[in-house]
PDB file of N, CA and C in Angstrom:
ATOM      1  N   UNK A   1       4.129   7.571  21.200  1.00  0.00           N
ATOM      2  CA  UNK A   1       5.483   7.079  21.341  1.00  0.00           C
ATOM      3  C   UNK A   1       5.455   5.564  21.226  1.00  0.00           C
ATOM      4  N   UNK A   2       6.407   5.392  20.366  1.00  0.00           N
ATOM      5  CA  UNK A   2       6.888   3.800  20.738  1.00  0.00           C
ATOM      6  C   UNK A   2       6.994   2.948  21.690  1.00  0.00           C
ATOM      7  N   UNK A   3       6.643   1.747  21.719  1.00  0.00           N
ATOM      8  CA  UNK A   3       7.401   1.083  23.030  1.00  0.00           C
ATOM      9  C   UNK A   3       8.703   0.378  22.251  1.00  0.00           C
ATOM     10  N   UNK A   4       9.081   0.304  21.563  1.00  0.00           N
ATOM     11  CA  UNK A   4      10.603   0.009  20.770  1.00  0.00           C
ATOM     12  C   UNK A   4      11.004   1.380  20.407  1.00  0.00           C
ATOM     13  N   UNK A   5      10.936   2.100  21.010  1.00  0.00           N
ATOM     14  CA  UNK A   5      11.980   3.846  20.739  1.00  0.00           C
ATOM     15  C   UNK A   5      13.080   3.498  21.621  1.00  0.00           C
ATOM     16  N   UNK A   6      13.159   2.728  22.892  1.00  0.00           N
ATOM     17  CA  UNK A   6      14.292   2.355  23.944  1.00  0.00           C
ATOM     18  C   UNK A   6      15.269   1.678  23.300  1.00  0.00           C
ATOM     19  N   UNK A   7      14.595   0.455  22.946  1.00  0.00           N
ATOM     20  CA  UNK A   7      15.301  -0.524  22.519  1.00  0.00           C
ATOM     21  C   UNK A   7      15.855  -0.415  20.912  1.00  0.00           C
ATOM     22  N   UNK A   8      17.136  -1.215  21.357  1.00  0.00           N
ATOM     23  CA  UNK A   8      17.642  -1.456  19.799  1.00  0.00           C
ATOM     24  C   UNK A   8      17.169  -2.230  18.986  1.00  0.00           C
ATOM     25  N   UNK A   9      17.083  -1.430  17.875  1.00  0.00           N
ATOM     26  CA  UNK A   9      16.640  -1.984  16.291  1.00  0.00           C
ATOM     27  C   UNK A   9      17.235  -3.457  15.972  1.00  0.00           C
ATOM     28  N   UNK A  10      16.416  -4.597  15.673  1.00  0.00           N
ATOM     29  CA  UNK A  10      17.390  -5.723  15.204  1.00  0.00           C
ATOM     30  C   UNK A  10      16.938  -5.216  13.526  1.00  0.00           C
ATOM     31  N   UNK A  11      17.447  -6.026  13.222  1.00  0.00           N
ATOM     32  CA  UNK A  11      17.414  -6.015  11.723  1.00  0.00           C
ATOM     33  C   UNK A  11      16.403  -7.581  11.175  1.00  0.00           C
ATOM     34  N   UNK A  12      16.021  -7.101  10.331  1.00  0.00           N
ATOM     35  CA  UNK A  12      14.717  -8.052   9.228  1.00  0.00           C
ATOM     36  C   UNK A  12      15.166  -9.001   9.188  1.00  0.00           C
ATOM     37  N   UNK A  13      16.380  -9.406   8.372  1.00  0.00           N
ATOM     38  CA  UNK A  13      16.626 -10.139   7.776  1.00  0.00           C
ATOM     39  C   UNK A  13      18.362 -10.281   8.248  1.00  0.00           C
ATOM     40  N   UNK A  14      18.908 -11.385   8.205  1.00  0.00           N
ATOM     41  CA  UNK A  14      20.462 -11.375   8.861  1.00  0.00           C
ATOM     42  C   UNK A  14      21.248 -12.439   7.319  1.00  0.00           C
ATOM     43  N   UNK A  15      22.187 -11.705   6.716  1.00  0.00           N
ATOM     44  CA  UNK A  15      22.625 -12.339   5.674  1.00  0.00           C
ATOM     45  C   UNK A  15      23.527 -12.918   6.264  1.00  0.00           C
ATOM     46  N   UNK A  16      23.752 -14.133   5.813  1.00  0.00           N
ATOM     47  CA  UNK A  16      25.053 -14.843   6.654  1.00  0.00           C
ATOM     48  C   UNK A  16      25.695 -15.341   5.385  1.00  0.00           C
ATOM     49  N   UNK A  17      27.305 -15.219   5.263  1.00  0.00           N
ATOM     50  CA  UNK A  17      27.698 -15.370   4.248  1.00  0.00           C
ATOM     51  C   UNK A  17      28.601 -17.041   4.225  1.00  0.00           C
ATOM     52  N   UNK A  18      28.754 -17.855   3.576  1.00  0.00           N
ATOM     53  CA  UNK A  18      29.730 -18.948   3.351  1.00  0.00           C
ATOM     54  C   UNK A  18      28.632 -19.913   3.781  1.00  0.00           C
ATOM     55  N   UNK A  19      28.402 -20.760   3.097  1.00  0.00           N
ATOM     56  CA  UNK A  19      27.652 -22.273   3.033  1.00  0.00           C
ATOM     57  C   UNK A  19      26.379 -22.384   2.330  1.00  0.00           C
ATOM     58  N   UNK A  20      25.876 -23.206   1.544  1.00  0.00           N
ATOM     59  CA  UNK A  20      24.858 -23.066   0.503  1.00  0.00           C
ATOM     60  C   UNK A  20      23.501 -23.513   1.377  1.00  0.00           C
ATOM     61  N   UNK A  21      22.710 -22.790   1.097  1.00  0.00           N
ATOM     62  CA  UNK A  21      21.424 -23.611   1.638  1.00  0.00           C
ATOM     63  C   UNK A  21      20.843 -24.705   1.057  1.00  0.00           C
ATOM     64  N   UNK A  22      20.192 -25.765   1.806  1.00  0.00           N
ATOM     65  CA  UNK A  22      19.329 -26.544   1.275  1.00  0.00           C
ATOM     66  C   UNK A  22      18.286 -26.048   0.644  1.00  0.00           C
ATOM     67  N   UNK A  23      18.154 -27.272  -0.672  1.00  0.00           N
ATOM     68  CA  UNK A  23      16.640 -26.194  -1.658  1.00  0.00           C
ATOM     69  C   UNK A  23      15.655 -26.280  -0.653  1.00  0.00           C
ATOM     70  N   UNK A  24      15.919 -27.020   0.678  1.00  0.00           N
ATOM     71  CA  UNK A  24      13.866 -26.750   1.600  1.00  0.00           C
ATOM     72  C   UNK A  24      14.265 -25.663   1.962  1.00  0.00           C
ATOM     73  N   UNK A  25      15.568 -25.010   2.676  1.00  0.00           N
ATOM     74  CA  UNK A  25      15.487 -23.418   3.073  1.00  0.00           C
ATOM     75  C   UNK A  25      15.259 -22.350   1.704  1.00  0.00           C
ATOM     76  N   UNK A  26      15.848 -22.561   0.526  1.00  0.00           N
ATOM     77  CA  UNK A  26      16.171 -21.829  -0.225  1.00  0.00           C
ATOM     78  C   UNK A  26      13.866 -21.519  -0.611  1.00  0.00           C
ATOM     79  N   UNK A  27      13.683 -22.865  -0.623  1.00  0.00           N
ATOM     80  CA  UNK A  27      12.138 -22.764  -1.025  1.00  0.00           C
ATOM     81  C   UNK A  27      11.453 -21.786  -0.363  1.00  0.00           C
ATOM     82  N   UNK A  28      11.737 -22.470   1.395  1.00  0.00           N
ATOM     83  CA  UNK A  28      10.965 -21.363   2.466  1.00  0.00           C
ATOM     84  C   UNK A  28      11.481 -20.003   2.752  1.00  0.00           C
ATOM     85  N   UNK A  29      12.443 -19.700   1.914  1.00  0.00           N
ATOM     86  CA  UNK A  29      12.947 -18.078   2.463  1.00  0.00           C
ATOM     87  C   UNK A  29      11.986 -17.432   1.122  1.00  0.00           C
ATOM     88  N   UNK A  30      12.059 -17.994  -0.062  1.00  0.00           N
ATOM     89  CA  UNK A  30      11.022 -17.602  -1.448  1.00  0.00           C
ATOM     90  C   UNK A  30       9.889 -17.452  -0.656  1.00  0.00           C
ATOM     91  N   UNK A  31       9.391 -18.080  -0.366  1.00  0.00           N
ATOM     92  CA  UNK A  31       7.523 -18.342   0.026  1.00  0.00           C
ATOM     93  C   UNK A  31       7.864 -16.936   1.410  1.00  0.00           C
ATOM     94  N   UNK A  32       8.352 -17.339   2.463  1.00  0.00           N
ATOM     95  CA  UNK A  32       8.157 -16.580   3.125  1.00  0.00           C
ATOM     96  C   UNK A  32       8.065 -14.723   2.451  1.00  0.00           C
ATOM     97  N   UNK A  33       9.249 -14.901   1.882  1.00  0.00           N
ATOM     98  CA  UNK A  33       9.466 -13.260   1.137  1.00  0.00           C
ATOM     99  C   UNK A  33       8.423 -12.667   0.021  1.00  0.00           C
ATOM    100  N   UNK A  34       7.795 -13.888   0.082  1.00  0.00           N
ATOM    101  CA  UNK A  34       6.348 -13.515  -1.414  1.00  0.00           C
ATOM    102  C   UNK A  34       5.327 -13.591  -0.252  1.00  0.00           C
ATOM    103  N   UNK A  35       4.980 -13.779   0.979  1.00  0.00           N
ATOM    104  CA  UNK A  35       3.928 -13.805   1.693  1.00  0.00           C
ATOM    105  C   UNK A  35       4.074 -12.791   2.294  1.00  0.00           C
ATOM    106  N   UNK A  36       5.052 -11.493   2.534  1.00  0.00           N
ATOM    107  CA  UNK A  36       5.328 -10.264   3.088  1.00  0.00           C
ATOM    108  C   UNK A  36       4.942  -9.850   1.780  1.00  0.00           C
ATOM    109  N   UNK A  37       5.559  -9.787   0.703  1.00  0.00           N
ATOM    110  CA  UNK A  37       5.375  -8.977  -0.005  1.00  0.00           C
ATOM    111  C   UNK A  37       3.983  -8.796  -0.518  1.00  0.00           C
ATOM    112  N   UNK A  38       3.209  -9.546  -0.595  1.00  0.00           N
ATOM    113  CA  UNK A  38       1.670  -9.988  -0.747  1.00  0.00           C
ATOM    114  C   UNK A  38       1.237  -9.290   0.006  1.00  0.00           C
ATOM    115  N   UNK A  39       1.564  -9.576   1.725  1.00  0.00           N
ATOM    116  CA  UNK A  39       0.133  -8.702   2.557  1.00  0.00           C
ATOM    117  C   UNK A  39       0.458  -7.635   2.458  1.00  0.00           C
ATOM    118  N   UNK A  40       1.445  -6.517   2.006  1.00  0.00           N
ATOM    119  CA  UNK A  40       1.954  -5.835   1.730  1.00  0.00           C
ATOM    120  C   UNK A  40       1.144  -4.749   1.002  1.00  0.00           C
ATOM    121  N   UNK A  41       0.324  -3.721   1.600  1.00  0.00           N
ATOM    122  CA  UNK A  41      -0.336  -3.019   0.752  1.00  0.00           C
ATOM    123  C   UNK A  41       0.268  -2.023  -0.647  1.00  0.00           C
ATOM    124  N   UNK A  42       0.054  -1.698  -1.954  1.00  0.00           N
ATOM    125  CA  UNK A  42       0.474  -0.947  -2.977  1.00  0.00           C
ATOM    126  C   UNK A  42       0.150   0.555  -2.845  1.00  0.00           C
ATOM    127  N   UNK A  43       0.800   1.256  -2.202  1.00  0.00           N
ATOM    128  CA  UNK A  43       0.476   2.578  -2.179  1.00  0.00           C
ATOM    129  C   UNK A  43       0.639   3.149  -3.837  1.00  0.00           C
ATOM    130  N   UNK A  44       0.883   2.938  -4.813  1.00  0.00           N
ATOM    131  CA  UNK A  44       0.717   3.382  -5.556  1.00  0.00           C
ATOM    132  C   UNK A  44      -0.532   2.713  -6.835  1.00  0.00           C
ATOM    133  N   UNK A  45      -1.091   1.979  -6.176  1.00  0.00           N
ATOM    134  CA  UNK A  45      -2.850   2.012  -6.418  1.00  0.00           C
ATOM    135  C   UNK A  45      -3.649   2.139  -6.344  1.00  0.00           C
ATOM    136  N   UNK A  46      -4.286   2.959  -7.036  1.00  0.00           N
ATOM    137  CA  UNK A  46      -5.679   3.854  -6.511  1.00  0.00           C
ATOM    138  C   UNK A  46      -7.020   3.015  -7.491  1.00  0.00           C
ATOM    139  N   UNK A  47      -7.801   2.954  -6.935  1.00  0.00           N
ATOM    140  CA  UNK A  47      -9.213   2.852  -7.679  1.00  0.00           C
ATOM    141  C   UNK A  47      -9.394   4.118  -9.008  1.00  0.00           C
ATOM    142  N   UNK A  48     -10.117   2.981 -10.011  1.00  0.00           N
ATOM    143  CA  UNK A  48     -10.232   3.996 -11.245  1.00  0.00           C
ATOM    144  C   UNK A  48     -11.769   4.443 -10.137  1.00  0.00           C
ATOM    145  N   UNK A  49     -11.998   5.716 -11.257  1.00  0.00           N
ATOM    146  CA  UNK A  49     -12.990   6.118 -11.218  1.00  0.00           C
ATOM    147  C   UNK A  49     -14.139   5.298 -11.993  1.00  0.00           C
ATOM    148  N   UNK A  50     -13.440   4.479 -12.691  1.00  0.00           N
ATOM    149  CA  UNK A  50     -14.551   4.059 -13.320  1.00  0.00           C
ATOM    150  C   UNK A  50     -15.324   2.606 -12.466  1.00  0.00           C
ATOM    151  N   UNK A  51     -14.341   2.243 -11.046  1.00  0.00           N
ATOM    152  CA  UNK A  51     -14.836   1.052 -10.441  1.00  0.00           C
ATOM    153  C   UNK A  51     -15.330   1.404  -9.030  1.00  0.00           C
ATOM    154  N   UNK A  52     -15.834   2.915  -9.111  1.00  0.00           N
ATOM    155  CA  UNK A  52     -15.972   3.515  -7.515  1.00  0.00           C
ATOM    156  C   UNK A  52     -17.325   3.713  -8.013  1.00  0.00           C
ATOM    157  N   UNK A  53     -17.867   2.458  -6.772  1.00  0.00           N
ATOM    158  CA  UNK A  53     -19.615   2.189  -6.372  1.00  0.00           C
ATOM    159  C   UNK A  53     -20.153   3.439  -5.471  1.00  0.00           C
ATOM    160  N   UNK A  54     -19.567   4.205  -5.213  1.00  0.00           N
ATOM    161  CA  UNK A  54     -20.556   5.550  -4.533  1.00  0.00           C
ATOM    162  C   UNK A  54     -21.540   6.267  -5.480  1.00  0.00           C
ATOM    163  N   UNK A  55     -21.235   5.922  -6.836  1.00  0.00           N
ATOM    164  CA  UNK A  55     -21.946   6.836  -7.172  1.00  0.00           C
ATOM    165  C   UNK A  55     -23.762   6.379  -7.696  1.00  0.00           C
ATOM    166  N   UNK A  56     -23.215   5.115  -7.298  1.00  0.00           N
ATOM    167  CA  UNK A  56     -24.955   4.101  -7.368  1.00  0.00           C
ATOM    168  C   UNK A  56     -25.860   4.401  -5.851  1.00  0.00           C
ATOM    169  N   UNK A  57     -25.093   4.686  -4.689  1.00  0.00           N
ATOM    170  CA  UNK A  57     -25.686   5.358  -3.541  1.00  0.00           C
ATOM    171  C   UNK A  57     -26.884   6.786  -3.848  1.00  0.00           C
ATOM    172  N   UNK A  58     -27.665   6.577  -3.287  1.00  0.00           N
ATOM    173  CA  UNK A  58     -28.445   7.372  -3.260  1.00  0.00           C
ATOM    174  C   UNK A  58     -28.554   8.341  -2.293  1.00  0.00           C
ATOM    175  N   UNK A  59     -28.779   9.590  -1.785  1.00  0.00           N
ATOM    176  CA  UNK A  59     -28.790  10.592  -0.518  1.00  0.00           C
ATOM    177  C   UNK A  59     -29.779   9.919  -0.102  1.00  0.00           C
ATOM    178  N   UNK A  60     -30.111   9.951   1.491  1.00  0.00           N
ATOM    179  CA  UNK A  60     -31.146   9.513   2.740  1.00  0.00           C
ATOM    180  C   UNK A  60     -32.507  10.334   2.015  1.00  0.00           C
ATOM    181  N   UNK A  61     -33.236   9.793   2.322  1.00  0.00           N
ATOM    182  CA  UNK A  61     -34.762  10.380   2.275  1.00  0.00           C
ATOM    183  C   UNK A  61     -35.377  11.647   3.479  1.00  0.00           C
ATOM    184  N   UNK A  62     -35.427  12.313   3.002  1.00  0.00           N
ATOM    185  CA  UNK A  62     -36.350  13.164   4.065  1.00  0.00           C
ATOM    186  C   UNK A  62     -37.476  12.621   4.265  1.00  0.00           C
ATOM    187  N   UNK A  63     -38.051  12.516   5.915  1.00  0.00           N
ATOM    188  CA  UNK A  63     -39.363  12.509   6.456  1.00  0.00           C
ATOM    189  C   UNK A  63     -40.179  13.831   6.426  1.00  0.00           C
ATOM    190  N   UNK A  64     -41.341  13.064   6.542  1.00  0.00           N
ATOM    191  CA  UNK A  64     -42.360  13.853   6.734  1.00  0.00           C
ATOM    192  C   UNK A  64     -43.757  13.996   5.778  1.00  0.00           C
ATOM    193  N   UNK A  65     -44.910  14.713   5.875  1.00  0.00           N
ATOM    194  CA  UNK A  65     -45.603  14.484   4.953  1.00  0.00           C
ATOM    195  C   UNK A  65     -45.946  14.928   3.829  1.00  0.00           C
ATOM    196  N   UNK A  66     -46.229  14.014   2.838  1.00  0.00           N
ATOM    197  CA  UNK A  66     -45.872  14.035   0.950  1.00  0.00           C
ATOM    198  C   UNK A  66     -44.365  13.988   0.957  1.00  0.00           C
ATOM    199  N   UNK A  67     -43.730  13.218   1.918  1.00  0.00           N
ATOM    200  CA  UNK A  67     -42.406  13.074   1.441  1.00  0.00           C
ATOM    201  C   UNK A  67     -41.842  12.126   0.694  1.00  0.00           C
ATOM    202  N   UNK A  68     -43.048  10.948   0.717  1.00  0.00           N
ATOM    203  CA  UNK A  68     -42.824  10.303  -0.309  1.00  0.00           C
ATOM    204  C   UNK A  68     -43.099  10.054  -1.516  1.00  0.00           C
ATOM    205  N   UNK A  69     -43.951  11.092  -2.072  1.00  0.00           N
ATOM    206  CA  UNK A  69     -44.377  11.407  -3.268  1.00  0.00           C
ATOM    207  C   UNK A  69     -43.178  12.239  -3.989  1.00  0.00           C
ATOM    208  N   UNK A  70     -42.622  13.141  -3.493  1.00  0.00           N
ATOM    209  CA  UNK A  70     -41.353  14.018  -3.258  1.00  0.00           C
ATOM    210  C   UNK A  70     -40.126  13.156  -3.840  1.00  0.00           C
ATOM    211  N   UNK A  71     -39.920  11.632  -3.624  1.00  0.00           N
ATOM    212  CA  UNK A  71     -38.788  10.435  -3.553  1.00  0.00           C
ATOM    213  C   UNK A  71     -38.809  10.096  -5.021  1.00  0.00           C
ATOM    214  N   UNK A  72     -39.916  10.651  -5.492  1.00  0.00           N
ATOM    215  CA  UNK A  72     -40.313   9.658  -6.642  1.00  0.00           C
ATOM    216  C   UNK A  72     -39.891  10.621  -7.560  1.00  0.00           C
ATOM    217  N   UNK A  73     -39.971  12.027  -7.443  1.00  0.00           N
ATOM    218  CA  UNK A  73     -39.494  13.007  -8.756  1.00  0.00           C
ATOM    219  C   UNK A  73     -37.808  12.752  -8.790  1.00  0.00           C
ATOM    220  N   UNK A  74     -37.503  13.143  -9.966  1.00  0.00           N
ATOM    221  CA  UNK A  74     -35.656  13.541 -10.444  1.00  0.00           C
ATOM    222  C   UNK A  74     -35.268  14.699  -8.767  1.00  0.00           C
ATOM    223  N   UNK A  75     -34.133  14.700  -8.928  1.00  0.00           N
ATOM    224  CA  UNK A  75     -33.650  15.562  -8.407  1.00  0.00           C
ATOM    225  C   UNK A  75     -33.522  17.292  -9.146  1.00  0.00           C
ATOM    226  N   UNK A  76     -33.318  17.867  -8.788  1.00  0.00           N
ATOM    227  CA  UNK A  76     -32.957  19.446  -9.011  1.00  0.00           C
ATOM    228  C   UNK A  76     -32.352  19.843  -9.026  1.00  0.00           C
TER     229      UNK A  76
END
């Protein structure tokens, strides 16, 4: 559960209508709104297959003895 499920929702952003902003607000509401949108993860990007490093991983080694003679053949 939430601890804001009680309380009321404010809202993000508050548009206020009639009077022009100065270009330093008009600058910092840009920057601010590109620095959300930035940390902002892309759910609709996935890793190719062709840039996924698991497959240079190797499986753990078994112990024990001639097990490392065993390391050195291909797999099966």
């Amino acid at each position: 559960m939430n601890e804001r499920d009680g309380d009321e929702r404010r809202p993000v952003l508050r548009v206020v209508h009639g009077g022009e902003p100065a270009p330093e607000e008009l600058a910092a509401l840009v920057v601010a709104l590109n620095a959300v949108a930035a940390a902002a993860p892309d759910p609709l990007r996935t890793t190719s297959g062709w840039a996924d490093r698991g497959a240079l991983l190797r499986s753990p080694l078994d112990h024990g003895p001639g097990r490392w003679v065993a390391s050195a053949r291909p797999a099966r």
